[in-house]
C-alpha atoms as a PDB file:
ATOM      1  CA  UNK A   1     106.221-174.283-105.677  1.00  0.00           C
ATOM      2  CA  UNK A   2     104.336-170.950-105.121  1.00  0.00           C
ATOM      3  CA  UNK A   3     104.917-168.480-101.655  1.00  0.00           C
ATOM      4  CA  UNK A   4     103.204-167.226 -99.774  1.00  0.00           C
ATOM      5  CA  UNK A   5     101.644-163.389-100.244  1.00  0.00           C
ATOM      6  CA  UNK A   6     101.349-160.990 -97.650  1.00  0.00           C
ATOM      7  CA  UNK A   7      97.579-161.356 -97.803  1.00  0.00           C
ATOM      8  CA  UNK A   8      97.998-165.204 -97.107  1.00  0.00           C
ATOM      9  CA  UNK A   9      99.772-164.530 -94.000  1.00  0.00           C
ATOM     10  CA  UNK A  10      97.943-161.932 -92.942  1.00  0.00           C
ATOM     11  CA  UNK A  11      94.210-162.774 -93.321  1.00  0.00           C
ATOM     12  CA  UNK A  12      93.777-159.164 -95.398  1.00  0.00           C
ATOM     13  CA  UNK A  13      92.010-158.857 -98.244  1.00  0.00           C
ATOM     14  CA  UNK A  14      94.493-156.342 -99.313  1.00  0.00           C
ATOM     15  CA  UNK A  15      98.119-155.825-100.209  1.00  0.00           C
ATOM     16  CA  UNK A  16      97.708-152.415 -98.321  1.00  0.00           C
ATOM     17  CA  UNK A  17      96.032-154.591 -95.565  1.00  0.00           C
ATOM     18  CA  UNK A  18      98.153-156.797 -95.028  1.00  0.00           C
ATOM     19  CA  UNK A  19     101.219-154.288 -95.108  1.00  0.00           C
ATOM     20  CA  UNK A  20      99.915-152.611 -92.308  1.00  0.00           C
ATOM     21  CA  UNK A  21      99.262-155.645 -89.921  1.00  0.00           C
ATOM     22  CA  UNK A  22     102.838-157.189 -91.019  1.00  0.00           C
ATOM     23  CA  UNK A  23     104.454-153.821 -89.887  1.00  0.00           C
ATOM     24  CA  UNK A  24     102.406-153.499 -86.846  1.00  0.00           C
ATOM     25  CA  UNK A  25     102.781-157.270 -86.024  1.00  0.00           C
ATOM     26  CA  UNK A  26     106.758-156.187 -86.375  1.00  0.00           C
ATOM     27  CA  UNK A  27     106.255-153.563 -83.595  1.00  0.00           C
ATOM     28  CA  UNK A  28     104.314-156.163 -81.644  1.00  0.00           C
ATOM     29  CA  UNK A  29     107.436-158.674 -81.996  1.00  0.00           C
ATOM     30  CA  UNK A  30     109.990-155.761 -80.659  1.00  0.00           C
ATOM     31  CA  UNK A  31     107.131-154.762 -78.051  1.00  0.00           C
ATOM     32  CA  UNK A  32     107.214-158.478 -76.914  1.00  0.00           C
ATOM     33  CA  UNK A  33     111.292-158.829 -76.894  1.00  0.00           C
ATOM     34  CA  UNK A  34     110.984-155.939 -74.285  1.00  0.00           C
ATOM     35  CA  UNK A  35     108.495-157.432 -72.053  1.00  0.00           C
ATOM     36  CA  UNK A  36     110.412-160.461 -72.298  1.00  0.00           C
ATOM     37  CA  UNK A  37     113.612-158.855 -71.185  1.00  0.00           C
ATOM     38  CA  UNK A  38     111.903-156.792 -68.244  1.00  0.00           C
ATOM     39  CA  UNK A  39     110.321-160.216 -66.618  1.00  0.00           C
ATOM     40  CA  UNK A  40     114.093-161.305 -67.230  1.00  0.00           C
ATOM     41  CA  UNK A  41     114.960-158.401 -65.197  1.00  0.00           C
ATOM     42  CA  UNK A  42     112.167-158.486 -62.741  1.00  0.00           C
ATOM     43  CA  UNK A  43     112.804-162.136 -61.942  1.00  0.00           C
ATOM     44  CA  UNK A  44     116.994-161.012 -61.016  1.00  0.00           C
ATOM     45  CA  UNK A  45     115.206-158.438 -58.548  1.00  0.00           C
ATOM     46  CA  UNK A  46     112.894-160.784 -57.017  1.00  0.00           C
ATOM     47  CA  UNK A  47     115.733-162.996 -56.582  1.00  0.00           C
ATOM     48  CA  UNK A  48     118.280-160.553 -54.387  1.00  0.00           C
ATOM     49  CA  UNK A  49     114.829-159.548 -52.558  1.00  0.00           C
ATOM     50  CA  UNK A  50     114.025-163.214 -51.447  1.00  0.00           C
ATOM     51  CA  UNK A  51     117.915-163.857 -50.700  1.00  0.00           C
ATOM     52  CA  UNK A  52     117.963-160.721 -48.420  1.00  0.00           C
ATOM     53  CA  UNK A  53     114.589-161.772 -46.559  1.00  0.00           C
ATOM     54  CA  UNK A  54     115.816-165.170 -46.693  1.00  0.00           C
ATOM     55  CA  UNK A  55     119.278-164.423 -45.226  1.00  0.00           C
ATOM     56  CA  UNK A  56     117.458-161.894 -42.063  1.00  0.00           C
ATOM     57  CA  UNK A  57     115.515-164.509 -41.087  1.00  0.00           C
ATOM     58  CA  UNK A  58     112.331-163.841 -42.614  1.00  0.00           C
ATOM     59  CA  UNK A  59     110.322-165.877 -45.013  1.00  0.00           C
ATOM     60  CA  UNK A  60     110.987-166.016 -48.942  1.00  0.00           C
ATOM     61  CA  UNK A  61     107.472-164.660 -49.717  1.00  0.00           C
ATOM     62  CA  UNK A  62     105.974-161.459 -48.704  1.00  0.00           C
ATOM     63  CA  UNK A  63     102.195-162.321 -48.731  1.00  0.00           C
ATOM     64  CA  UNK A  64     100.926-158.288 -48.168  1.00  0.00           C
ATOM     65  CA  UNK A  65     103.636-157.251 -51.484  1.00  0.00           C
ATOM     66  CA  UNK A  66     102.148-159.676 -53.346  1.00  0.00           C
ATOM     67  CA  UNK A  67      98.541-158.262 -52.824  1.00  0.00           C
ATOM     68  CA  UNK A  68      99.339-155.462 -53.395  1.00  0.00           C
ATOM     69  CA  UNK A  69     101.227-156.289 -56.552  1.00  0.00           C
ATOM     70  CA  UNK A  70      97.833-158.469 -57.600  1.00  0.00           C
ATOM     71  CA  UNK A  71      96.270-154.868 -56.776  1.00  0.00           C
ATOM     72  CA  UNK A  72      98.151-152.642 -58.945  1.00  0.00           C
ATOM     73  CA  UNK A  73      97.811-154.781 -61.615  1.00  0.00           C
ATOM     74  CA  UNK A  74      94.174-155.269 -61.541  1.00  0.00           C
ATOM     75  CA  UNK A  75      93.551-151.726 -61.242  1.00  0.00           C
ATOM     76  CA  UNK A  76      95.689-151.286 -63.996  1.00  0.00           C
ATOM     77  CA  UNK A  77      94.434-153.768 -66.595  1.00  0.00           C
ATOM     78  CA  UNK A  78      91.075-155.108 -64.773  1.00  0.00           C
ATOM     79  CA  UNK A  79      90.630-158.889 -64.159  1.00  0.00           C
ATOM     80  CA  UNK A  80      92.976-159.853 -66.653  1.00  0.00           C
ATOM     81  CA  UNK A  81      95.425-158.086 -64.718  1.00  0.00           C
ATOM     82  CA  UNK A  82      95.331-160.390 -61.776  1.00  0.00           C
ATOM     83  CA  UNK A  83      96.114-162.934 -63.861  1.00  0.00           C
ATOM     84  CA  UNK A  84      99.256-161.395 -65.708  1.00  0.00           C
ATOM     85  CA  UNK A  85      99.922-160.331 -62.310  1.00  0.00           C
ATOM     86  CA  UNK A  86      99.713-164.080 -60.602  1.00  0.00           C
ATOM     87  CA  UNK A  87     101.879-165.354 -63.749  1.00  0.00           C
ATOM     88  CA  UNK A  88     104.702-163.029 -63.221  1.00  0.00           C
ATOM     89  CA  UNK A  89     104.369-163.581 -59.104  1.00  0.00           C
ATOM     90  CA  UNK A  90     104.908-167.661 -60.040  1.00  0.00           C
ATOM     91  CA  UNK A  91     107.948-166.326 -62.396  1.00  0.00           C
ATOM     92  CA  UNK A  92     109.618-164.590 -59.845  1.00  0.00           C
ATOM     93  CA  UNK A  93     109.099-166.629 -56.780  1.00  0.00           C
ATOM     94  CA  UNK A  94     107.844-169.901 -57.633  1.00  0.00           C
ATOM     95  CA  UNK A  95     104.772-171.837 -56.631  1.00  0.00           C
ATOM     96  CA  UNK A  96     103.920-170.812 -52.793  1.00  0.00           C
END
């Protein structure tokens, strides 16, 4: 029964190599735990904001916020941006 090196895990050619992608993939990992908690956080938000509209009267999505949300983002990050943006719309409010 052999393991596995860090090279095998990796794709380096290298011991250094690979030490440098595992500790960067470790900060990627903590990076991703983050994001992870934020949409958490952004989906509670979106949640007391469509409760409040809801409970005025008005309608649970706000078509002009969410272009310009799609705008920020795509300005931000380009195309791909309107995409993150779109996922994180469907996490927060559902499917329109």
């Amino acid at each position: 029964m052999s393991t596995a090196t860090g090279t095998d895990k990796t794709g380096a050619r290298t011991e250094e190599a690979a030490d440098v992608i595992t500790g960067a993939r470790d900060r990627i990992d903590a990076l991703d735990d983050r994001i992870i908690g934020l949409v958490q956080e952004r989906m509670a938000i979106s949640a007391v904001i469509q409760e409040a509209r809801i409970a005025s009267g008005g309608r649970r999505v706000n078509l002009s916020r969410e272009m310009d949300v799609l705008g920020h983002y795509r300005d931000a990050l380009g195309k791909p941006g309107t995409s993150l943006a779109m996922t994180l719309l469907e996490l927060c409010r559902g499917r329109v």
